[in-house]
Structures are given as C-alpha cells and as structure tokens.
C-alpha atoms as a PDB file:
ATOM      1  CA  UNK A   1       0.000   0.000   0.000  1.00  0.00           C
ATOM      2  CA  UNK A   2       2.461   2.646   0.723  1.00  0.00           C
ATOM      3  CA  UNK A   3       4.641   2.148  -2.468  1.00  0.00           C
ATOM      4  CA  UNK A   4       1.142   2.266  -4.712  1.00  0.00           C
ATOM      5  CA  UNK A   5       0.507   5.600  -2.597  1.00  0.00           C
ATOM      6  CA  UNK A   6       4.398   6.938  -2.605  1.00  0.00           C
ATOM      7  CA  UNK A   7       4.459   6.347  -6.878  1.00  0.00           C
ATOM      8  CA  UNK A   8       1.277   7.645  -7.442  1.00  0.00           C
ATOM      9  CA  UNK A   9       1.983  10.834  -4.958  1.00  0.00           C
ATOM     10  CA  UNK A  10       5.539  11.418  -6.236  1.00  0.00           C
ATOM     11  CA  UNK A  11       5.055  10.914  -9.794  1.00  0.00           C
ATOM     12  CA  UNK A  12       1.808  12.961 -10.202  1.00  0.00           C
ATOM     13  CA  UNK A  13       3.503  15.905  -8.145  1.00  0.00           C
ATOM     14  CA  UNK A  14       7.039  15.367 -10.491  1.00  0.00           C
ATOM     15  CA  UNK A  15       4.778  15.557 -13.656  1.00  0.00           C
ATOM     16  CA  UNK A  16       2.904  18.638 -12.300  1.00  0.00           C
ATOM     17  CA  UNK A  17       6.294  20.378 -11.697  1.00  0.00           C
ATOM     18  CA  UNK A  18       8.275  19.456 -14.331  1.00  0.00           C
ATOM     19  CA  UNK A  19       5.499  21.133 -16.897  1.00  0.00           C
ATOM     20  CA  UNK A  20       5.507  23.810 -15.085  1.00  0.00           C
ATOM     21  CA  UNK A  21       8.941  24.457 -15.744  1.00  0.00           C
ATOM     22  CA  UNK A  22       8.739  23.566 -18.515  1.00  0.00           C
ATOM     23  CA  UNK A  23       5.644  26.131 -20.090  1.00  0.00           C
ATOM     24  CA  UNK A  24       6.333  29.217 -17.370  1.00  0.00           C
ATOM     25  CA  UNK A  25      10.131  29.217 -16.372  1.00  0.00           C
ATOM     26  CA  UNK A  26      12.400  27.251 -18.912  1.00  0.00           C
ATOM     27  CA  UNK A  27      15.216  28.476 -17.589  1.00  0.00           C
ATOM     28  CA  UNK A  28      15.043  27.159 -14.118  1.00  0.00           C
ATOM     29  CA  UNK A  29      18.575  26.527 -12.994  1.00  0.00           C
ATOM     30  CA  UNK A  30      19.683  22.723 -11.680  1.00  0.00           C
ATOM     31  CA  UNK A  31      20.045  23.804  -7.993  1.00  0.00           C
ATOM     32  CA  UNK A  32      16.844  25.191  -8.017  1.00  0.00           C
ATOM     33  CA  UNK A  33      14.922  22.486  -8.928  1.00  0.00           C
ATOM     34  CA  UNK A  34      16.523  19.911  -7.436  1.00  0.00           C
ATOM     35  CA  UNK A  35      15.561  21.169  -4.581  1.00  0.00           C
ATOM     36  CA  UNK A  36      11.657  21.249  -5.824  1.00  0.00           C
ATOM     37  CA  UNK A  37      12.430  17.167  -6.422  1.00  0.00           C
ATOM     38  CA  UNK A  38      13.448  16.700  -2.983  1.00  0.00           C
ATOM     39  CA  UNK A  39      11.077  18.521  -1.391  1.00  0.00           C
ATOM     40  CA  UNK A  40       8.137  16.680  -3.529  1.00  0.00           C
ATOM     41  CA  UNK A  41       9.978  13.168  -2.202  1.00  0.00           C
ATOM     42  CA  UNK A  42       9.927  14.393   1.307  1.00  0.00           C
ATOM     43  CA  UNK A  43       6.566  15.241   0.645  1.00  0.00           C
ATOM     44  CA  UNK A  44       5.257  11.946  -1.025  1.00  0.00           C
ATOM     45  CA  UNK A  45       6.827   9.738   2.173  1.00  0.00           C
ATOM     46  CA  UNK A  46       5.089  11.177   4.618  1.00  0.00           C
ATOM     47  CA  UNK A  47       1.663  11.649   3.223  1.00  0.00           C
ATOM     48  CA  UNK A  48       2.038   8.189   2.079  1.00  0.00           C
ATOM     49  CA  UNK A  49       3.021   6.895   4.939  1.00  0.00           C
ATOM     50  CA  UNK A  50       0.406   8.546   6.794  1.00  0.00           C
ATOM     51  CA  UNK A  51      -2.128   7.239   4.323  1.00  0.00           C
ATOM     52  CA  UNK A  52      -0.798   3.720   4.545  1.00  0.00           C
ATOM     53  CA  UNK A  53      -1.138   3.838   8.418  1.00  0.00           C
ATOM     54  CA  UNK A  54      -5.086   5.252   8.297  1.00  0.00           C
ATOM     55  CA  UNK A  55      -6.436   2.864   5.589  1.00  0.00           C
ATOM     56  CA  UNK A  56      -4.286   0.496   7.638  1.00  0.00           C
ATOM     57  CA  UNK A  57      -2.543  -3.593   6.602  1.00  0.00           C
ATOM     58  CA  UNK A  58      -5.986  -4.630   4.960  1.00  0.00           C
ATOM     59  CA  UNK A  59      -5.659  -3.682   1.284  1.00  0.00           C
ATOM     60  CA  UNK A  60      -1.516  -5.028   1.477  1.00  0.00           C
ATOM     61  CA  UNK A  61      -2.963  -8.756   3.402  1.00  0.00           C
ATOM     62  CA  UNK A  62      -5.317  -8.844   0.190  1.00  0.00           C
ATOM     63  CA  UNK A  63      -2.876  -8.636  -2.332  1.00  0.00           C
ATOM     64  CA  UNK A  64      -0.591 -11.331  -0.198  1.00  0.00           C
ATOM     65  CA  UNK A  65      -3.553 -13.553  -0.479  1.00  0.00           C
ATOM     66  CA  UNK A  66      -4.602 -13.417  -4.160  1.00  0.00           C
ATOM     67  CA  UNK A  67      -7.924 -11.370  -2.952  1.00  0.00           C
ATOM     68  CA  UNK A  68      -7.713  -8.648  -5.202  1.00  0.00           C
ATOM     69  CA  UNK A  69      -6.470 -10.185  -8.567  1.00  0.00           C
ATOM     70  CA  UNK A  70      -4.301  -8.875 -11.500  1.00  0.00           C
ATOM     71  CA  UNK A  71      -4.440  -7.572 -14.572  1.00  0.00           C
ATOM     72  CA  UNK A  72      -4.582 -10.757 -16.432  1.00  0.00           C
ATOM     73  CA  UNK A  73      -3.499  -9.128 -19.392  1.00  0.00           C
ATOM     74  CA  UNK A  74      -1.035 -11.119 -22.379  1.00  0.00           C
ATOM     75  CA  UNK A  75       2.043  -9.422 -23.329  1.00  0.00           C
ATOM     76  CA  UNK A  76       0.449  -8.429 -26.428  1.00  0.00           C
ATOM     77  CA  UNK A  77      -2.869  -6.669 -24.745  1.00  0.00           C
ATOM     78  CA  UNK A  78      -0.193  -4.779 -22.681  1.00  0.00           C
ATOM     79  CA  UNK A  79       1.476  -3.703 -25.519  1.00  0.00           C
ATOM     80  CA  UNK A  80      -1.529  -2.068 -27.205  1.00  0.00           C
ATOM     81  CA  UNK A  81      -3.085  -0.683 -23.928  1.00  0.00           C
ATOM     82  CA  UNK A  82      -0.047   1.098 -22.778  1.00  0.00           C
ATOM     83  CA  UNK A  83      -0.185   3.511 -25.903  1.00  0.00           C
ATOM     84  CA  UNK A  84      -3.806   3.374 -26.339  1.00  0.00           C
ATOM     85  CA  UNK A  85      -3.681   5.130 -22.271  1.00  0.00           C
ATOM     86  CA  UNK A  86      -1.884   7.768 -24.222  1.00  0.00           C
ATOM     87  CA  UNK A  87      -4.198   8.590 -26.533  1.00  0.00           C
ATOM     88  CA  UNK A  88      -7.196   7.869 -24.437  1.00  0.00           C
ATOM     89  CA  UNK A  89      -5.433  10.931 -22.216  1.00  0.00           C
ATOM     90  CA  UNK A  90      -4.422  13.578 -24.908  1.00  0.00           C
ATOM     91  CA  UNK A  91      -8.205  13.142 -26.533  1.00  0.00           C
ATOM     92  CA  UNK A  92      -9.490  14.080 -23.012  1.00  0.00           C
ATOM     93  CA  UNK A  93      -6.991  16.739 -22.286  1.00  0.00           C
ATOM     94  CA  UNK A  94      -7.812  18.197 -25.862  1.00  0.00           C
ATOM     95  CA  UNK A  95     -11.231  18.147 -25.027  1.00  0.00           C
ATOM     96  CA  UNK A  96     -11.137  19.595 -22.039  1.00  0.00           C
ATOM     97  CA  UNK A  97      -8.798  22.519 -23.094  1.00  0.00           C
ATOM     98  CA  UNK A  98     -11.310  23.498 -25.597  1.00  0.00           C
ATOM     99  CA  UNK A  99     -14.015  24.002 -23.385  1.00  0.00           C
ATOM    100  CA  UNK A 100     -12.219  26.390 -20.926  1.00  0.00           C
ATOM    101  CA  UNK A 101     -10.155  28.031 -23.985  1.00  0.00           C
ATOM    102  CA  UNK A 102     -12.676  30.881 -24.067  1.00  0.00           C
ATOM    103  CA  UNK A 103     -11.863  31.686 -20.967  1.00  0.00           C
ATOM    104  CA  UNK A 104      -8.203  31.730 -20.694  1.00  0.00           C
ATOM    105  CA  UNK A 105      -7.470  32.901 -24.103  1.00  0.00           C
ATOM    106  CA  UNK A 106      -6.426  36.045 -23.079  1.00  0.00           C
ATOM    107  CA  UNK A 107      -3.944  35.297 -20.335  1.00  0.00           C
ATOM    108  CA  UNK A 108      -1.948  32.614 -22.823  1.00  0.00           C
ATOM    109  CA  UNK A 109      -2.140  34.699 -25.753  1.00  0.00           C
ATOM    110  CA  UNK A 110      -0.426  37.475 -23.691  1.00  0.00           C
ATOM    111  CA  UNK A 111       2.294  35.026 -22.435  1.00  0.00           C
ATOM    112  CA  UNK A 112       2.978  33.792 -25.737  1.00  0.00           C
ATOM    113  CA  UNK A 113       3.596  37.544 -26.897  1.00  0.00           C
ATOM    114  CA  UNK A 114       6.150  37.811 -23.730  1.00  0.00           C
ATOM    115  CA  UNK A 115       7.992  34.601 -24.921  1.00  0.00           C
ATOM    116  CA  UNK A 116       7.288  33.072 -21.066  1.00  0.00           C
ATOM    117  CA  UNK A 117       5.769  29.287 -22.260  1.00  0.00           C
ATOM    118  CA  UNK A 118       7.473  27.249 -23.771  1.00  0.00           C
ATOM    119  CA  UNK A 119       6.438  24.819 -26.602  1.00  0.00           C
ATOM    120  CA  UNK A 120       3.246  23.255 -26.215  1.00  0.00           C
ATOM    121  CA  UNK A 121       3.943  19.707 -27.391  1.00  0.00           C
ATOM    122  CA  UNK A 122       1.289  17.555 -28.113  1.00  0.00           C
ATOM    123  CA  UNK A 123       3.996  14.027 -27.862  1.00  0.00           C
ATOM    124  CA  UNK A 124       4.011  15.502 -24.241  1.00  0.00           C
ATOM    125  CA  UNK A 125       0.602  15.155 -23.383  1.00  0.00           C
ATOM    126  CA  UNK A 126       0.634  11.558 -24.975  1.00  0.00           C
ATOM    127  CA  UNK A 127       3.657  10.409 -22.890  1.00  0.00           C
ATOM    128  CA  UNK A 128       1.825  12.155 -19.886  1.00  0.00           C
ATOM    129  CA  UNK A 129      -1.090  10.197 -20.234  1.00  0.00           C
ATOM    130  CA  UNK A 130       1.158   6.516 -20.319  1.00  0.00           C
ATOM    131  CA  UNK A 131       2.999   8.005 -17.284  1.00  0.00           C
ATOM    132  CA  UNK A 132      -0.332   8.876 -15.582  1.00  0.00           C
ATOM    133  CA  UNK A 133      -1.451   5.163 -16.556  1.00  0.00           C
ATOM    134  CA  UNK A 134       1.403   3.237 -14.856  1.00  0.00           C
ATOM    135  CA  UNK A 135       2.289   4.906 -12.167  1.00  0.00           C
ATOM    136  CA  UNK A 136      -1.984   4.428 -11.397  1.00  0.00           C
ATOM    137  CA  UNK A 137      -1.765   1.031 -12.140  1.00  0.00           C
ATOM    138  CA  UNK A 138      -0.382  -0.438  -8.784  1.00  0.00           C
ATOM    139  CA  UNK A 139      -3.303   1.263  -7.051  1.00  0.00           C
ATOM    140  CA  UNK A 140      -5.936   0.141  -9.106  1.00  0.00           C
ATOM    141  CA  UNK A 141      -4.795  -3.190  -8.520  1.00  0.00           C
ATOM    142  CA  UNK A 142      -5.271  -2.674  -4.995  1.00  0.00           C
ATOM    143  CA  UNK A 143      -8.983  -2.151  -5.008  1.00  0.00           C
ATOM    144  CA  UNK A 144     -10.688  -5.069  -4.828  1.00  0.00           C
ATOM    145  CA  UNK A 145     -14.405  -5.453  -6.351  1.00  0.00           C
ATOM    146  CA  UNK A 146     -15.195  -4.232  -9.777  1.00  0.00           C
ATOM    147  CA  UNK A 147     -13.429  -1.865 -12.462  1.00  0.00           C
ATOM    148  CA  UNK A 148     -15.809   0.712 -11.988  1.00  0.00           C
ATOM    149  CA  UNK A 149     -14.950   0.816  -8.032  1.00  0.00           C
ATOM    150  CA  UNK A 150     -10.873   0.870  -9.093  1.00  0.00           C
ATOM    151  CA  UNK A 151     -11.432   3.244 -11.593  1.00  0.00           C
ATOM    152  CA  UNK A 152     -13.470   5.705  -9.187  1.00  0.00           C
ATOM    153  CA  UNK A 153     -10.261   5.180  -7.067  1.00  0.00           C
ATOM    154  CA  UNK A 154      -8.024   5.842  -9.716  1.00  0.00           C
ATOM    155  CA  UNK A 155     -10.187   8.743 -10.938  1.00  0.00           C
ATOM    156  CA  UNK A 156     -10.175  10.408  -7.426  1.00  0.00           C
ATOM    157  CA  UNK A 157      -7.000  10.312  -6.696  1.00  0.00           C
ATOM    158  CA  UNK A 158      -5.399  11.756 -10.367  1.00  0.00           C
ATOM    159  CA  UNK A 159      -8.906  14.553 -10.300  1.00  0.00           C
ATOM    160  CA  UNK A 160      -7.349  15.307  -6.124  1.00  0.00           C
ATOM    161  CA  UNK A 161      -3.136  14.992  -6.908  1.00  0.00           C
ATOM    162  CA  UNK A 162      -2.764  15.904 -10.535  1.00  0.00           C
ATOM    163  CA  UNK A 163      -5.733  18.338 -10.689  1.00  0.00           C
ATOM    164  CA  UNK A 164      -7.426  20.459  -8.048  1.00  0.00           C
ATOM    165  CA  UNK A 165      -4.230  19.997  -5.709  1.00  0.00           C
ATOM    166  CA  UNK A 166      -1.874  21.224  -7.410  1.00  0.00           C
ATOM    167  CA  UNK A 167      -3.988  24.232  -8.349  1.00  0.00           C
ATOM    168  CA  UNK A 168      -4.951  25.453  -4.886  1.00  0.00           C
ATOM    169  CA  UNK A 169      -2.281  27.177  -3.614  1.00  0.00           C
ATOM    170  CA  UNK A 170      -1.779  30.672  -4.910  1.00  0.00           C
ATOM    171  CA  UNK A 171       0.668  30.867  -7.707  1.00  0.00           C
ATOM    172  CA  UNK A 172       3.304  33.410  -9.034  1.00  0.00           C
ATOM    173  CA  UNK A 173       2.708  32.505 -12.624  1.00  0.00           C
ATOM    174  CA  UNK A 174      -1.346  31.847 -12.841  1.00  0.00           C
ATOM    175  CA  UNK A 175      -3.963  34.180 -11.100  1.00  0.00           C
ATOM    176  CA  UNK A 176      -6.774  33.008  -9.469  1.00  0.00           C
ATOM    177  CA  UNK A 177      -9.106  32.996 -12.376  1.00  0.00           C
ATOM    178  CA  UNK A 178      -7.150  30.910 -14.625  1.00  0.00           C
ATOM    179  CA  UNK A 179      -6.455  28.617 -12.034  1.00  0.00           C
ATOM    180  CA  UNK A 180     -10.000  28.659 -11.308  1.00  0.00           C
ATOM    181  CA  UNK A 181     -10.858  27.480 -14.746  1.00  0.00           C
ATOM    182  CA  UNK A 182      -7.811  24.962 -14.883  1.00  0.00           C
ATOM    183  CA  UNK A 183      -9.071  23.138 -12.014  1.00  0.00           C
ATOM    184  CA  UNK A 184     -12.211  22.118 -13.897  1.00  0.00           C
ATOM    185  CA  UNK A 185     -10.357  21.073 -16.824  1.00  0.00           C
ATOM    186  CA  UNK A 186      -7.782  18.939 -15.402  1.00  0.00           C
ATOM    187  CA  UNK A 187     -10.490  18.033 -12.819  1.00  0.00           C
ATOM    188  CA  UNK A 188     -13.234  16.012 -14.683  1.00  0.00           C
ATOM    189  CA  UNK A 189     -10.656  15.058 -17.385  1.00  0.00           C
ATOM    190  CA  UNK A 190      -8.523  13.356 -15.150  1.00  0.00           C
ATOM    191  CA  UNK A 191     -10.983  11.881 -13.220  1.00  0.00           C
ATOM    192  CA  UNK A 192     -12.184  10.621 -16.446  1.00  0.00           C
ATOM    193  CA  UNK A 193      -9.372   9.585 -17.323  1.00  0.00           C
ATOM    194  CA  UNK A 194      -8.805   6.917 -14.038  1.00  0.00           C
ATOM    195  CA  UNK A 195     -11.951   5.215 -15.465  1.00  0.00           C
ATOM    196  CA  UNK A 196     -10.886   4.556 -18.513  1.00  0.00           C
ATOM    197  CA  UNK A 197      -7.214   3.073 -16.751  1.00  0.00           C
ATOM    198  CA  UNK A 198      -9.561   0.946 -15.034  1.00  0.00           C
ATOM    199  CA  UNK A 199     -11.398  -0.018 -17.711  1.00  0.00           C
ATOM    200  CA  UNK A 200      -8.658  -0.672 -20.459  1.00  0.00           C
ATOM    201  CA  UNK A 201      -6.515  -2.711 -18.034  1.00  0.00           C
ATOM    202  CA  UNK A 202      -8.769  -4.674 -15.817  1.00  0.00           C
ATOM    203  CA  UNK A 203     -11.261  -7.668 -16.066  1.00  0.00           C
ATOM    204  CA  UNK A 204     -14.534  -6.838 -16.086  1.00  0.00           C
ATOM    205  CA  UNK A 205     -15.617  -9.633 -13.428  1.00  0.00           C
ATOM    206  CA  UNK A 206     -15.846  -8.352  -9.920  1.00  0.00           C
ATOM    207  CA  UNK A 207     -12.613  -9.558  -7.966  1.00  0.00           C
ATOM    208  CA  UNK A 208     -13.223 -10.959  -4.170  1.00  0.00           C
ATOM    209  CA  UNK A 209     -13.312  -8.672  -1.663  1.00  0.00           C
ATOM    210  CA  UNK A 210     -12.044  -9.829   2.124  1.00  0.00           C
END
C-alpha cells in the first residue's frame, strides 16, 4: 500500500512540476529544482506513509492472499493498452482545453507575446497520459471489487493529486481565475481519465473482496 501511494503521490507531483517548468520558467537553474524534487519526495513519504497507516494492513494482506487479482493481461494486450492510455489521455486533455479556452485565451495569448511558455507539445501530453497510466496502475490493482470501483479510485486520486491539488495554492505565474478554470479542466478530465485506466486494463468480473 504505501509504495502504490508513494508512486502515485511522487510521480503525479514530479509531472505537475516538471510542466511547469517547462511552459512558465524554462530556464530554471539545476540547484533550483533539485531542490523542488526533494522537497516533492519528502513530501510523497510522509503523506504516504500517513495514508498507509489510516487505511491500515488490509488492502496489502489482500494482495498477499490473491484477494484482489491482476491484470490478467497477455504481453500483447499490454502492448496495445499502454499507448492506447496515451491517446485515451491527450483526446481528453484536448477536449477539455477546448471548453475552458474561451476563458483563458487572453492570459496565454499574452504570455505567448512575452515569450514566457514554452512549446506546447502535443507528444508531451501523450507520454503524460502513459505516465499517468502506470504509475496508477499499482493502485488500481489494490482495489478489490469491480473496475468501476478501481477506476473511481483511480479517478479520485489523479482529479485530487494531478488536478485540483496542485492548483490550490496561490501561484506566481497563474492568477486566481485561470487557475480557477484549470481546475475544472484537469479536474473532470482526469478523473475521467482513471476510469478509462480501469477499464482498459482490468477484467470486467468483480474480484473478491475480504
């Protein structure tokens, strides 16, 4: 339980700060955010820790004893649901970019004229959405019951980490209002987004619960 909650904690939060430094400071030197990774590892460990200790042995005994399954997945299924995660992610994120565009046109288009964002690339999103997938992965297969129930899990937790968390706090590059609007993007799409991890990757049969 607490290395499903430590990879899905530390590599949601790495994600979230590596593209921000990548779109609003480019430039940001080594020492700088090295520190931002350790911080984010410190971080991870103890709310993961502290997580594994509330919710307890029970999930961890399950998996010992078979109760929750696996993926049951060929090497070939794996190897067309891995990249299919991708895409599955960058047609959400697409999506859901459109609908708030309206509303944060203005802000981007004015830090496009000041040169502050870098490159939006679209092979970026893809590769976010595989990341997203298996570092989620180890989770879902800790929920027992159906797909839907794991992918509610999964949903939760990327809609909470990845979206509205990471958006909270007050920003020096984003004002209120765009955050605002980002946090409803990122929040159903992601969300979204753990559903169809759960659904892609697991069988559709209920697994046992304790």
């Amino acid at each position: 339980m607490f290395v499903a909650l430590f990879v899905i904690l530390a590599g949601l939060q790495f994600a979230a700060h590596a593209q921000a430094a990548y779109f609003f400071e480019p430039d940001v030197s080594a020492v700088r955010f090295t520190g931002v990774i350790v911080q984010l590892l410190l971080t991870s460990t103890f709310l993961a820790v502290s997580a594994a200790l509330m919710l307890g042995v029970d999930s961890s005994s399950r998996v010992a004893h078979g109760q929750t399954g696996g993926f049951e997945l060929s090497d070939l299924q794996w190897l067309w649901r891995i990249p299919a995660s991708g895409a599955i992610y960058f047609v959400l994120f697409f999506a859901a970019g459109l609908i708030i565009w309206p509303f944060v046109q203005d802000f981007y288009t004015a830090q496009l004229e000041q040169q502050r964002l870098g490159l939006l690339l679209f092979e970026w999103e893809h590769l976010n959405g595989v990341w997203f997938a298996l570092i989620t992965l180890p989770l879902v297969r800790l929920v027992p019951g159906g797909w839907l129930r794991a992918g509610i899990t999964a949903g939760a937790a990327l809609c909470l980490i990845r979206g509205i968390g990471g958006l909270v706090a007050p920003s020096p590059y984003m004002p209120a209002s765009i955050r605002f609007w980002h946090m409803f993007e990122v929040g159903w799409s992601n969300f979204v987004y753990g559903l169809a991890i759960a659904y892609v990757f697991l069988p559709r049969r209920p697994r046992a619960e304790a």
